[in-house]
C-alpha atoms as a PDB file:
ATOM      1  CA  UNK A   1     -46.259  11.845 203.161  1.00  0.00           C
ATOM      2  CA  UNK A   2     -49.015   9.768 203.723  1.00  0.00           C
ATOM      3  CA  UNK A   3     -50.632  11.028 200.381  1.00  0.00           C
ATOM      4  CA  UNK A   4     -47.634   8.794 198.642  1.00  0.00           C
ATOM      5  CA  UNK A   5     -49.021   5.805 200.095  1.00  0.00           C
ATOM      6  CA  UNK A   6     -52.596   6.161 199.173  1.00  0.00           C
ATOM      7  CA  UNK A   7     -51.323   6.288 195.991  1.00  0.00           C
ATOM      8  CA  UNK A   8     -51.599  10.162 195.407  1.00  0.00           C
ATOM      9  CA  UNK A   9     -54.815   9.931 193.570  1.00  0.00           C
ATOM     10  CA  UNK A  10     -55.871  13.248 195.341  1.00  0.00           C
ATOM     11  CA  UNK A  11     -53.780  15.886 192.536  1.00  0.00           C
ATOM     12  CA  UNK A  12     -54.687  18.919 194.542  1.00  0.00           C
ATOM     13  CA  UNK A  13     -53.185  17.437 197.481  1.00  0.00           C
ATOM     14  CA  UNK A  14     -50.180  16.413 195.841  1.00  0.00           C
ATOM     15  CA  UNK A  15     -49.954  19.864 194.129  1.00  0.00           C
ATOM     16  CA  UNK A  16     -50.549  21.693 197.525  1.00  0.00           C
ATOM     17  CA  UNK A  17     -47.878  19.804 198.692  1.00  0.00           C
ATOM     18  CA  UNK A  18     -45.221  20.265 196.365  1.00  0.00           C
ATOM     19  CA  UNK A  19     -46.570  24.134 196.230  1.00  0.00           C
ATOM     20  CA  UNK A  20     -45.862  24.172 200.092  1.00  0.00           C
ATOM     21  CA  UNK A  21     -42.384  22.326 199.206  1.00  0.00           C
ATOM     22  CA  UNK A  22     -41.383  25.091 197.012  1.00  0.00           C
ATOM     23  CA  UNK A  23     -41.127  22.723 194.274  1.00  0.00           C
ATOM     24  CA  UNK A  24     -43.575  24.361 191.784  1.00  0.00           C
END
């Protein structure tokens, strides 16, 4: 979660992330 603290400015990343979470 080191995305969080770069302050998530990368949105693919983020979404990738959440995609790979299950969350969307």
């Amino acid at each position: 979660q080191n995305w969080i603290k770069n302050g998530a400015q990368p949105t693919d990343t983020v979404r990738g992330l959440l995609k790979s979470a299950g969350v969307l």
